[in-house]
Protein backbone atom coordinates (compact mmCIF):
# COMPACT_ATOMS: atom_id res chain seq x y z
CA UNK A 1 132.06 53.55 58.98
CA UNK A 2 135.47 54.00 57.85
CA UNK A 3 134.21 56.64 55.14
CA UNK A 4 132.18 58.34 57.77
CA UNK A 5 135.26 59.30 60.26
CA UNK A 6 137.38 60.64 57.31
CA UNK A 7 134.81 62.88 56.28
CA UNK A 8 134.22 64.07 59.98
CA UNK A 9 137.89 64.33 60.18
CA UNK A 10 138.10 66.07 57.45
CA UNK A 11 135.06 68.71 58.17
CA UNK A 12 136.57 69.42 61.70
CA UNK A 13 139.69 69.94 60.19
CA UNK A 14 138.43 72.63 57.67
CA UNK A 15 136.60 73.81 61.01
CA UNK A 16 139.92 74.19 62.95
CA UNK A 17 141.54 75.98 59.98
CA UNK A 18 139.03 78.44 59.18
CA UNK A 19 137.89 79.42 62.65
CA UNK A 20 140.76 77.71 64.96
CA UNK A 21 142.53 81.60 65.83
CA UNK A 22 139.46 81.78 68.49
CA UNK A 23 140.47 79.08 70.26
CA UNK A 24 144.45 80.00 70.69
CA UNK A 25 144.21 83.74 70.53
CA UNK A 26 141.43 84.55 73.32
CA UNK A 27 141.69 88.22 71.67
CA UNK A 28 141.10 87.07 67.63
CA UNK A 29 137.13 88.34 68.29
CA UNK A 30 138.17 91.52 69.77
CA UNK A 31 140.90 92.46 67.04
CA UNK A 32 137.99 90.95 64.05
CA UNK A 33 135.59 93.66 65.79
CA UNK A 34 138.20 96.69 65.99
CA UNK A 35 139.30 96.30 62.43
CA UNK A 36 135.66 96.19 61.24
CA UNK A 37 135.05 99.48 63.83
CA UNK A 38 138.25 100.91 62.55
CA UNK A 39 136.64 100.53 58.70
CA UNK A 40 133.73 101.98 59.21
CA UNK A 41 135.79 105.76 59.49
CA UNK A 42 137.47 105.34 55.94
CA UNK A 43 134.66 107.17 54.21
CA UNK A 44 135.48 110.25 56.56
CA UNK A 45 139.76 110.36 55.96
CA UNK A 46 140.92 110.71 52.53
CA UNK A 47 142.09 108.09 50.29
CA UNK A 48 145.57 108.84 50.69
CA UNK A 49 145.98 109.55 54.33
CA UNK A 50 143.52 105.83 55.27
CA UNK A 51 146.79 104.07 55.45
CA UNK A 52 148.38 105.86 57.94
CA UNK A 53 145.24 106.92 60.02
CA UNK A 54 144.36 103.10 60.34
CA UNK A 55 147.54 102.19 61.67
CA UNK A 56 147.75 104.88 64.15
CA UNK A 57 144.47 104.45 65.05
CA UNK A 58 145.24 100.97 65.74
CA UNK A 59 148.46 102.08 67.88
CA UNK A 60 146.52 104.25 70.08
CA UNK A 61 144.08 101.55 71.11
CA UNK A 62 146.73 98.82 71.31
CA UNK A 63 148.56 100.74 73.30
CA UNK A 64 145.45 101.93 75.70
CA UNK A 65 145.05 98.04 76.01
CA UNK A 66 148.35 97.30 77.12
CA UNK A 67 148.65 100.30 80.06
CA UNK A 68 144.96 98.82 81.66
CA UNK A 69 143.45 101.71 81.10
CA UNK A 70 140.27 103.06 79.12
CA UNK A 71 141.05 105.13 76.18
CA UNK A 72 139.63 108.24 76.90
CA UNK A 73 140.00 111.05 73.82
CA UNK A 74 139.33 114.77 74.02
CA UNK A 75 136.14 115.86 73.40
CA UNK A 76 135.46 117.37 70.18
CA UNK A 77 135.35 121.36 69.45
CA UNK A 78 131.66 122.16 70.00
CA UNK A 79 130.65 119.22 72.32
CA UNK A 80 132.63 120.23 75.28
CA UNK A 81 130.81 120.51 78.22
């Protein structure tokens, strides 16, 4: 019995550790899905300039987060109107 409850211990442990963020940070899921959005534009920015598009990429939406708001961007050229 005794080797039974230290093995579940130590599975929900592992459990906790690896996946534990969703449980005290109610946005973990949100910023898991925006980085893996975010990723899916490197092919389209060159190598050198992914760095800095990334992280002001990320600022933008952040920051739309934080007024309430939706982000809303300009249209492209071509698919105005």
């Amino acid at each position: 019995m005794v080797n039974l409850l230290k093995s579940l211990d130590e599975q929900l442990s592992e459990n906790l550790q690896q996946h534990g963020h969703y449980l005290t940070d109610p946005n973990a899921i949100d910023e898991e899905r925006l980085d893996a959005a975010i990723s899916q534009l490197a092919p389209f920015v060159p190598e050198d300039r992914w760095p800095h598009t990334r992280d002001e990429l990320l600022r933008i939406i952040r920051a739309s987060r934080g007024t309430g708001r939706p982000l809303i961007l300009p249209a492209a050229p071509g698919n105005q109107g």
